[in-house]
Protein backbone atom coordinates (compact mmCIF):
# COMPACT_ATOMS: atom_id res chain seq x y z
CA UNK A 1 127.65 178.11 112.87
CA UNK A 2 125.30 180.81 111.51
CA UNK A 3 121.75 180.32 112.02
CA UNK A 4 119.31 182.08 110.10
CA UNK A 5 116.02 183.05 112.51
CA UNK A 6 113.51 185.52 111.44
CA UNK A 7 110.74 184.58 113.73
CA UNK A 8 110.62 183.33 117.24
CA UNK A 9 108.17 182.00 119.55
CA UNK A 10 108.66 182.69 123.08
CA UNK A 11 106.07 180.02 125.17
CA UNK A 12 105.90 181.07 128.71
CA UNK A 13 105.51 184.73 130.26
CA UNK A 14 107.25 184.64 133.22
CA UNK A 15 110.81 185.59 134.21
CA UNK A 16 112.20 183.39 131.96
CA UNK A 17 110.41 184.00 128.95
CA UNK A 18 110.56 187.76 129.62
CA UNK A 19 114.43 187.58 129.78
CA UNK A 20 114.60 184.64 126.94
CA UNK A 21 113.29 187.90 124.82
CA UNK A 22 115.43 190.79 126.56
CA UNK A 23 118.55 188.37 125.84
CA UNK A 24 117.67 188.07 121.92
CA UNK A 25 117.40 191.41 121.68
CA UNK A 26 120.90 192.24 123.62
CA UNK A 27 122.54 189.99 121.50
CA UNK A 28 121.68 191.70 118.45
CA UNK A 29 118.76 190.15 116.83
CA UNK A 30 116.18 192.19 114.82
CA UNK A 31 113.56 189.68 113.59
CA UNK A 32 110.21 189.25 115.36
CA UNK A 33 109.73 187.98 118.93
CA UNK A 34 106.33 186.72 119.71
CA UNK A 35 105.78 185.89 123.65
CA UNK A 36 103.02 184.16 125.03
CA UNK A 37 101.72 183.80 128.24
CA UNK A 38 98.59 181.89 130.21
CA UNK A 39 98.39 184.89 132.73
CA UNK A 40 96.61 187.92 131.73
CA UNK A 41 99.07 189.86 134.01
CA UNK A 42 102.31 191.49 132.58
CA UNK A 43 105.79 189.51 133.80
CA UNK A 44 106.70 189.20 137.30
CA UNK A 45 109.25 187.84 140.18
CA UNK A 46 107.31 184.61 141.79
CA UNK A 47 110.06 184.67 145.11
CA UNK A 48 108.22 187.79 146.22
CA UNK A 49 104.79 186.33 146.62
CA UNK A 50 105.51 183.84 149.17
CA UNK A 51 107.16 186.61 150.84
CA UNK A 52 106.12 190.76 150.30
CA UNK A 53 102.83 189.96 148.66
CA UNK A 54 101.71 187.26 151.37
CA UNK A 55 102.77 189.54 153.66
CA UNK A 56 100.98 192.48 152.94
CA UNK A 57 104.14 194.48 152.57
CA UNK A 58 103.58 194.62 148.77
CA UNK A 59 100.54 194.19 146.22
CA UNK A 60 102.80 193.31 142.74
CA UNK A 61 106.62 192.09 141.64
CA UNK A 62 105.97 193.04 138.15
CA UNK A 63 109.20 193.58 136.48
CA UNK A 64 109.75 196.12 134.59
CA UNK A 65 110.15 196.25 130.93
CA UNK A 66 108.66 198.36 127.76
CA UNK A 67 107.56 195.76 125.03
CA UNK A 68 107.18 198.65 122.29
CA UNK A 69 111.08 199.57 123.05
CA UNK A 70 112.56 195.89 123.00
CA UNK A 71 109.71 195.62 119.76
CA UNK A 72 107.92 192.40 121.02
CA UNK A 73 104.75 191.50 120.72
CA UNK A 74 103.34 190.42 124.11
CA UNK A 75 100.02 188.29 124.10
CA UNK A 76 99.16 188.20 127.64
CA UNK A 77 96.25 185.65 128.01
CA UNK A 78 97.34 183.04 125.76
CA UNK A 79 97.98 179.27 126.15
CA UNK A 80 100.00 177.18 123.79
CA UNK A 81 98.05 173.82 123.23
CA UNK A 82 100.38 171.40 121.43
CA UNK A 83 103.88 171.79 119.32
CA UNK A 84 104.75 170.71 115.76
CA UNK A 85 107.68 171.29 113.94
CA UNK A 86 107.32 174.95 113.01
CA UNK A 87 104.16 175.47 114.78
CA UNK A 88 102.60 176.43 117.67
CA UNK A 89 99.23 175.98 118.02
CA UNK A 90 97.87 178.30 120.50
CA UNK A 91 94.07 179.50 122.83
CA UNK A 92 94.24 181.63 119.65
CA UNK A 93 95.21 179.58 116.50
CA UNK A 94 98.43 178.71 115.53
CA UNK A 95 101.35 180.75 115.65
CA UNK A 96 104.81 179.67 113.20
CA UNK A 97 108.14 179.98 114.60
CA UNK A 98 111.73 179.20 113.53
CA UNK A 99 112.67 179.98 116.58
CA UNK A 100 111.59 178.31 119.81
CA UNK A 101 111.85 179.06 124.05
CA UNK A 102 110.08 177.12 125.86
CA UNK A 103 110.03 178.68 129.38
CA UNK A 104 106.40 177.26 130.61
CA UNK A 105 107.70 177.10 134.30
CA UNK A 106 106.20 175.16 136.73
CA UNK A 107 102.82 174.17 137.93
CA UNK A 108 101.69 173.21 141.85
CA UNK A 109 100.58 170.07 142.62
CA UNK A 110 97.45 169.63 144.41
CA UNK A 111 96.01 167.22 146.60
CA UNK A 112 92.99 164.35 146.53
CA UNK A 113 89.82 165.93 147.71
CA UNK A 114 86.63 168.30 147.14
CA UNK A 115 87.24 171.09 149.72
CA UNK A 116 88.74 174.38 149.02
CA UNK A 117 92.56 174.72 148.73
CA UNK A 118 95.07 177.14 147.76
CA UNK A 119 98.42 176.88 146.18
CA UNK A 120 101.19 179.55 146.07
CA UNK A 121 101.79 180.13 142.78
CA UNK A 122 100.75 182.75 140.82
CA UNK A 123 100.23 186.57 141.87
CA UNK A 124 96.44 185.85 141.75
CA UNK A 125 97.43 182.97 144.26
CA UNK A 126 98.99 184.86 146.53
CA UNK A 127 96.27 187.54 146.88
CA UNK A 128 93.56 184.45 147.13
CA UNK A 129 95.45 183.14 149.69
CA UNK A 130 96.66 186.46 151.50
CA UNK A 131 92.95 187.30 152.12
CA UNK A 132 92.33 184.13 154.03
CA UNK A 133 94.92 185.21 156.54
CA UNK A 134 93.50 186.91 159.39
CA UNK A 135 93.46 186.86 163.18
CA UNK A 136 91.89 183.62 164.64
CA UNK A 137 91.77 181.78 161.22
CA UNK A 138 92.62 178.30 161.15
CA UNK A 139 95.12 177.32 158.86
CA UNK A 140 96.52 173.72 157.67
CA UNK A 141 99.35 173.76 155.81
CA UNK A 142 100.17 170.51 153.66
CA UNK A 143 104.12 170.31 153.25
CA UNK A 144 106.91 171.53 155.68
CA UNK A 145 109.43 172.27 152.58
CA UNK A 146 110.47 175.98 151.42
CA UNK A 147 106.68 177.35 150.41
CA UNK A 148 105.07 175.41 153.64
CA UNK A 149 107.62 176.88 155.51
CA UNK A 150 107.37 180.77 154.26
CA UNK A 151 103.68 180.06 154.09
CA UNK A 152 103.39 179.46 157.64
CA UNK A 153 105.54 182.04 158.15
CA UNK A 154 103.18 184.60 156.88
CA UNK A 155 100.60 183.03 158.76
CA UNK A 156 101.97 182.98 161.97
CA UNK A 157 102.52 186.70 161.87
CA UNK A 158 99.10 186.95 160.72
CA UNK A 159 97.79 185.81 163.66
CA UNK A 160 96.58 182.66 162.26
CA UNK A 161 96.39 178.77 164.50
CA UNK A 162 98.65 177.17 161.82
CA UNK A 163 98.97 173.43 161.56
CA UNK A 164 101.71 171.84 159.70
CA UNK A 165 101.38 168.58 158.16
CA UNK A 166 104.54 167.05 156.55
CA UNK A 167 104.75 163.07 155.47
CA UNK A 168 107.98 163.08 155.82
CA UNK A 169 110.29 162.59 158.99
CA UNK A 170 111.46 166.79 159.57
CA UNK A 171 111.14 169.83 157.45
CA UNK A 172 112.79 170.32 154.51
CA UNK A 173 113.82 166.00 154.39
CA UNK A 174 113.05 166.04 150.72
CA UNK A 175 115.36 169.43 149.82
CA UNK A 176 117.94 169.12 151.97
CA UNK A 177 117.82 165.62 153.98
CA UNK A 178 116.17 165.01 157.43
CA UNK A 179 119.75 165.92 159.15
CA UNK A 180 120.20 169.57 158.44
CA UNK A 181 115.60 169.25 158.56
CA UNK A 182 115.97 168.68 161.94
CA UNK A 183 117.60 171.78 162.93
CA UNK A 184 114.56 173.47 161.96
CA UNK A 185 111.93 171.74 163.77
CA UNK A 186 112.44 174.66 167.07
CA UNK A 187 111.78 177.37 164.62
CA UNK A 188 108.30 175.65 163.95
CA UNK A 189 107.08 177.38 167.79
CA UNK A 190 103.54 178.27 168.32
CA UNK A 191 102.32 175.85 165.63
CA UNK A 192 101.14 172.60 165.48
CA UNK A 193 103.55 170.24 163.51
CA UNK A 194 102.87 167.01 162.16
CA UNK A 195 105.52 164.71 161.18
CA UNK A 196 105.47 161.50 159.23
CA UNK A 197 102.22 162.10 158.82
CA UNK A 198 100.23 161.51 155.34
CA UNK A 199 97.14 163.53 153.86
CA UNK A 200 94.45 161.47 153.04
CA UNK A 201 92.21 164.36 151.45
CA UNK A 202 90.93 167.95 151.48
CA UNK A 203 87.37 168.42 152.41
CA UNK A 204 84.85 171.00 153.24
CA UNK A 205 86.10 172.39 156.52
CA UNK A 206 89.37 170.91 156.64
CA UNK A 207 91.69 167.76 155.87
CA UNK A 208 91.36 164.31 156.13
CA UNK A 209 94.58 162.72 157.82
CA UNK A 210 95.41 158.30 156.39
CA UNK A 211 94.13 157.16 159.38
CA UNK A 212 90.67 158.97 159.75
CA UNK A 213 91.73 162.42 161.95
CA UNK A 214 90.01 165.62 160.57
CA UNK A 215 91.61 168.45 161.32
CA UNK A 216 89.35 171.47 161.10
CA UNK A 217 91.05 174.70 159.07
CA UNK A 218 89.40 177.53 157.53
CA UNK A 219 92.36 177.90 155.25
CA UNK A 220 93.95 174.70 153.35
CA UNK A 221 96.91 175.02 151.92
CA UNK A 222 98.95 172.44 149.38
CA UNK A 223 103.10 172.96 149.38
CA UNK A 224 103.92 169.58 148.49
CA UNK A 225 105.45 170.77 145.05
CA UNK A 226 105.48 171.59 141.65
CA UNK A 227 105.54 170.12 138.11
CA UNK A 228 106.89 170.94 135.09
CA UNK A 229 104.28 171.98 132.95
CA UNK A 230 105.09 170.31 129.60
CA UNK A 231 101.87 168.83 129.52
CA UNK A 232 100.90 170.52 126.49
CA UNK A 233 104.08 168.54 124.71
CA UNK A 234 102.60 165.74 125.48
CA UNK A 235 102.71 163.54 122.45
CA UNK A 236 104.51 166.33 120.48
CA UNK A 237 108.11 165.03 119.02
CA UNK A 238 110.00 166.40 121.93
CA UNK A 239 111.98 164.44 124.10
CA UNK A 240 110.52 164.93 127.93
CA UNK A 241 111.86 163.40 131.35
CA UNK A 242 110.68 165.57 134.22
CA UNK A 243 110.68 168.46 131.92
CA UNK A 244 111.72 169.45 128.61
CA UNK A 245 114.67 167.54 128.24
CA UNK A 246 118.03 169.46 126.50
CA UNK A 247 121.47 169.61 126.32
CA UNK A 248 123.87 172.24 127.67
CA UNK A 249 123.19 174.64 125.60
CA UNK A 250 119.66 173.90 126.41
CA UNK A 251 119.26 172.44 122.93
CA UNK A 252 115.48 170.66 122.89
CA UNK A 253 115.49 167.53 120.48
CA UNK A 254 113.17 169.51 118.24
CA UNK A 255 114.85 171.52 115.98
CA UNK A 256 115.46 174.77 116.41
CA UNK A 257 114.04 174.95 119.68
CA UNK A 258 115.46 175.44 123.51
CA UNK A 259 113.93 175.48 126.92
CA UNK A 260 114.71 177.72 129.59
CA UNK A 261 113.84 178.14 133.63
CA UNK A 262 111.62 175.70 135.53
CA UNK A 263 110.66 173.51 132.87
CA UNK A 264 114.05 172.73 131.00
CA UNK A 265 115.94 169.31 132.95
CA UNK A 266 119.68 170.34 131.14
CA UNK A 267 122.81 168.11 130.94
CA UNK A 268 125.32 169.55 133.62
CA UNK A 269 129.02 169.34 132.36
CA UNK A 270 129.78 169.95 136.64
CA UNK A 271 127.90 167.66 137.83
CA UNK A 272 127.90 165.10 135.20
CA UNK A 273 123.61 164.72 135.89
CA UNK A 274 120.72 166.06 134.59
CA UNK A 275 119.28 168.78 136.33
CA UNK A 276 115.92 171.07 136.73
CA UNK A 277 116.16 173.32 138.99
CA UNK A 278 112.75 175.24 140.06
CA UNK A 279 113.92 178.21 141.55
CA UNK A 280 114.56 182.50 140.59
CA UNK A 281 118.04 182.39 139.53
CA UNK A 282 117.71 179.38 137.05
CA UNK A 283 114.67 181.65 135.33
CA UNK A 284 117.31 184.89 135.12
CA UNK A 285 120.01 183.25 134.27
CA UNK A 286 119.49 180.26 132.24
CA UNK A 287 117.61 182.67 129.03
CA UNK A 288 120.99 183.96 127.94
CA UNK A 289 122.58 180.56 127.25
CA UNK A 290 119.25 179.57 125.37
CA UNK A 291 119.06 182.82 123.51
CA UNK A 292 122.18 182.85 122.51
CA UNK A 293 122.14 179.04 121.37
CA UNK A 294 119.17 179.69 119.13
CA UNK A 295 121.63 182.49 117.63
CA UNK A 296 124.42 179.98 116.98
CA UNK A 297 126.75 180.64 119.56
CA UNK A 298 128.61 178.54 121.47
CA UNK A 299 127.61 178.75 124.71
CA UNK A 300 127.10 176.29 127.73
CA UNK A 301 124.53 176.37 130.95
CA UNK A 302 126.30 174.97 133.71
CA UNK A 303 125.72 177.17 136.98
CA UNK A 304 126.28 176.55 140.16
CA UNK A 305 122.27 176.23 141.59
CA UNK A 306 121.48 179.01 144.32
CA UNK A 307 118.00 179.87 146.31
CA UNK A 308 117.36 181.41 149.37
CA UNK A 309 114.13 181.59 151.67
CA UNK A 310 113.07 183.72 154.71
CA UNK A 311 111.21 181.37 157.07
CA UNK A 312 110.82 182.37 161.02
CA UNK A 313 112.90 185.04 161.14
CA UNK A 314 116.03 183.46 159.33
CA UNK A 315 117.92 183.66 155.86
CA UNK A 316 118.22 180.34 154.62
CA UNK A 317 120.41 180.04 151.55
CA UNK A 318 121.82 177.64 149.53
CA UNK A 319 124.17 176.83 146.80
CA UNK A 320 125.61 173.57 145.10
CA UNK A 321 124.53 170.35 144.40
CA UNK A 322 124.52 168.29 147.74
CA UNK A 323 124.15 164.96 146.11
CA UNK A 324 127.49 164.62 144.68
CA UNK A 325 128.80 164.99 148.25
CA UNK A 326 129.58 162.64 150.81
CA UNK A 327 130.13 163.96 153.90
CA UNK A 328 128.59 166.81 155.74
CA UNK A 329 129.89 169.11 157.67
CA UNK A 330 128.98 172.40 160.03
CA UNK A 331 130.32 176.08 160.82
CA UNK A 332 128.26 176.53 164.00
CA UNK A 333 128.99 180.54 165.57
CA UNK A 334 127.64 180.76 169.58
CA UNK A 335 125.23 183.26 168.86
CA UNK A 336 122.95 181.03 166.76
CA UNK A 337 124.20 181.10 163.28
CA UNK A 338 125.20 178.13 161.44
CA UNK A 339 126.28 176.80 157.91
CA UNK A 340 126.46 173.26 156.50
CA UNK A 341 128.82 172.20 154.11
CA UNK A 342 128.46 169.20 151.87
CA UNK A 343 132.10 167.66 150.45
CA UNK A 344 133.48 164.93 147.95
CA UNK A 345 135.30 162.44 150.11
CA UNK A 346 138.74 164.29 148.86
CA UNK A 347 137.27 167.38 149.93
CA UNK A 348 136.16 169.35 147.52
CA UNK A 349 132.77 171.54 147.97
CA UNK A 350 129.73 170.18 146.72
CA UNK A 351 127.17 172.57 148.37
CA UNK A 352 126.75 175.51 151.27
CA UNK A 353 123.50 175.87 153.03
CA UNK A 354 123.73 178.80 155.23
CA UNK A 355 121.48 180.24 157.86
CA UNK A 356 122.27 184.01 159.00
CA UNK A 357 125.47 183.22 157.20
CA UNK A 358 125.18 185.38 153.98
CA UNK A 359 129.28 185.70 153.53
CA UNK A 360 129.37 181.87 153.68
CA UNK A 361 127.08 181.31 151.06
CA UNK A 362 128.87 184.03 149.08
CA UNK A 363 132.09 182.52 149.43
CA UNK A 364 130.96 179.17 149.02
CA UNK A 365 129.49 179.03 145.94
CA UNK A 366 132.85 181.13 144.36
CA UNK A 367 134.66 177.99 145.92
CA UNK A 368 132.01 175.65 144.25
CA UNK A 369 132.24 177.32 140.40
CA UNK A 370 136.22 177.23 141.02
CA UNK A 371 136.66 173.63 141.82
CA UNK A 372 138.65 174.29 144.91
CA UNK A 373 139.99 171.80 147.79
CA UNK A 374 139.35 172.82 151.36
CA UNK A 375 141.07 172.18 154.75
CA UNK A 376 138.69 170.52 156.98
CA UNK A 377 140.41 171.30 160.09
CA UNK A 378 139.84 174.88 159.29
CA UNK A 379 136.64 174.70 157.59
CA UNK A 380 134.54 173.65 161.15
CA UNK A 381 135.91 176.64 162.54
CA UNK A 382 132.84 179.19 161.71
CA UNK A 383 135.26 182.53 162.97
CA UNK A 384 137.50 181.28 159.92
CA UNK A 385 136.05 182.51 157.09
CA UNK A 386 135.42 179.68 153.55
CA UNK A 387 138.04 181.87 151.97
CA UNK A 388 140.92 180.93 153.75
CA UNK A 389 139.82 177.56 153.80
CA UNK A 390 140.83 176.50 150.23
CA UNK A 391 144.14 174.64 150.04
C-alpha cells in the first residue's frame, strides 16, 4: 500500500514524539516534519527525574538530537488545542498535516484541595519538588505506587520525616496486587505509612485525612497517577477510551493519523486486550511501528510491556502482562532476592517481576515474547535459572 505524505504533524515533544520523528526520517522519508510540544524545554527521558534529578545526582535527561540534521522543525512552547481532519489547530494558529502522531503522553492527577502540591512530572517538576527536600522537612506523600515509592525514596535520603498515605490495602495493590505489595511494606522503615487510608484534601500546611486527621507536611506530594492527555480531542472525530484509541499498527480512527507512547490504548494481538501502557519503553519503542504505519508498511505493535524502578535500595523490574495469568508463583534466593512469576493455568509465562533479580527479568520476558511452557517444579527453584525452565 503506498501512501503519499508530504507533511506531518508530530503532537507531543517528549520521547515519543522525538523518536516518532527520528523513525520517519530512518525509514526514508524526506517531506516536512513539524513537532510540537507544550514544554519550552528541548526532549527528554521522564524515568530519570524521579530518580537522578530528584536526587541531586543530575540537573537534565535531555536527549540528544540535532533538529537542523534530521531537518525538523521543532516548536518548543506550543499546545495543540483541538483536531480536524487535516488540521491542527494550535497556541499558535493552525497547523495542516497529512500526516499525524499523536504522542501527547500523560498528565498527573491531582488531588481535592487549596494547599500547595507537587506532582512528578515534568523536569520543571522535579526541580520544584527537589528544592523542597531538605533536612527536617516534613513530607506527605499521597500514593504508595512506583512514583510514591521513588519519591519517598529521595526523600528519605534527603533527610526528610516522610509520611506515606496509600488508600489502598499495601504498596503497589493497584500495579501489581496487594500479594507481591506486601512484600514491600519492610522496605517502607523510618517512615510513617498509612494504609487503607483515603485523602480527603490538601490544605495550607498539610492534608486533610476522610475522617478529619490533619497531618502537618511542609511538602505535599500527589502519586496517585496519571491521565492520558487527550483532552484536547475532546469532541474531535477520534475515537477515545482511556486514550487515543488504535489498532496494532497504532492506526487512530482518523485518517491518516496514529498515536504513539502514553497516550495511545493499542489492540494487542498477545494478549488479545487493549492496552496503554505509561511507562519509558512503550515511548521508545512504540514510534517505529507508528512511523512506519503512516509510511504504509505493514507493521504490528505488540511488545511484551517492561519497567523498572529503584525504590529503597532495590531494582524492581517487571515484564508481561500479569492479568492473563492465573497463578503466581516465587524464586526466593536466601540472601534476600526474590522474583515472582505469573502463569496461565497450563503454564505458560504471563509476567516476571523481579527484585535484585536482573537475569530473571531478562530471561523472562525472552520466555514471554516466545510463547514458551515452563516446568514448575524447576521454576521455584531460584539457583535454577528461567532458561532451563522451559519445557
Amino acid at each position: 500500500m503506498v501512501i503519499i505524505v508530504n507533511h506531518v504533524v508530530v503532537v507531543g515533544a517528549g520521547l515519543a514524539g522525538l523518536r516518532s520523528a527520528e523513525a520517519l526520517r530512518s525509514r526514508g522519508f524526506t517531506g516536512r516534519i513539524t513537532l510540537i510540544g507544550q514544554e519550552r524545554h528541548r526532549p527528554y527521558d521522564r524515568p530519570p527525574l524521579s530518580k537522578a534529578v530528584l536526587s541531586g545526582a543530575a540537573d537534565s535527561s535531555f536527549v540528544e538530537t540535532d533538529f537542523a540534521a534530521i531537518d525538523v522543525d521543532f516548536r518548543p512552547g506550543v499546545s495543540a488545542k483541538a483536531l480536524r481532519e487535516g488540521v491542527v489547530e494550535t497556541t499558535e494558529g493552525e497547523l495542516d498535516y497529512d500526516g499525524l502522531v499523536i504522542a501527547t503522553g500523560a498528565e498527573p492527577i491531582r488531588l481535592p484541595g487549596d494547599g500547595p502540591q507537587h506532582v512528578l512530572r515534568t523536569l520543571d517538576d522535579a526541580h520544584e519538588l527537589r528544592a523542597g527536600l531538605v533536612r527536617g522537612a516534613r513530607v506527605a506523600i499521597i500514593g504508595a505506587g512506583w512514583i510514591g515509592a521513588e519519591v519517598a525514596t529521595a526523600a528519605r535520603r534527603a533527610g526528610c520525616a516522610v509520611t506515606v498515605i496509600e488508600a489502598g490495602p499495601t504498596p503497589l495493590a493497584t500495579a501489581v496486587g496487594t500479594e507481591i505489595g506486601a512484600r514491600t511494606e519492610h522496605w517502607y522503615d523510618g517512615i510513617d505509612l498509612r494504609l487503607d487510608t483515603m485523602v480527603g484534601s490538601v490544605e495550607e500546611g498539610g492534608v486533610e485525612l476522610v475522617g478529619g486527621e490533619f497531618i502537618e507536611a511542609h511538602v505535599v506530594v500527589a502519586g496517585i497517577g496519571v491521565r492520558p492527555a487527550v483532552e484536547w480531542l475532546a469532541g474531535d472525530d477520534i475515537d477515545l477510551h482511556n486514550g487515543v484509541v488504535t489498532d496494532e499498527h497504532l492506526r487512530a480512527s482518523l485518517p491518516g493519523t496514529v498515536a504513539a507512547g502514553d497516550c495511545a490504548a493499542w489492540w494487542s494481538r498477545r494478549w488479545q486486550t487493549r492496552l496503554r501502557v505509561e511507562h519509558w519503553d512503550t515511548a521508545l519503542n512504540s514510534p517505529e511501528v507508528a512511523a512506519g504505519t503512516l509510511m504504509g508498511e505493514d507493521v504490528a505493535y505488540d511488545p511484551v510491556p517492561y519497567f523498572w524502578s529503584e525504590q529503597f535500595g532495590h531494582m524492581v523490574q517487571y515484564a508481561g502482562h500479569h492479568p492473563a495469568g492465573e497463578r503466581l508463583l516465587y524464586r526466593e534466593d536466601p540472601g534476600g532476592t526474590w522474583s515472582a512469576v505469573w502463569l496461565t493455568a497450563d503454564d505458560f509465562l504471563t509476567a516476571v517481576l523481579a527484585v535484585d533479580r536482573p537475569r530473571d527479568l531478562l530471561q523472562g520476558r525472552r520466555i514471554i515474547a516466545a510463547g514458551h511452557r515452563l516446568d514448575t517444579e524447576r521454576l521455584v527453584d531460584p539457583q535454577v535459572s528461567l532458561r532451563d525452565c522451559v519445557v
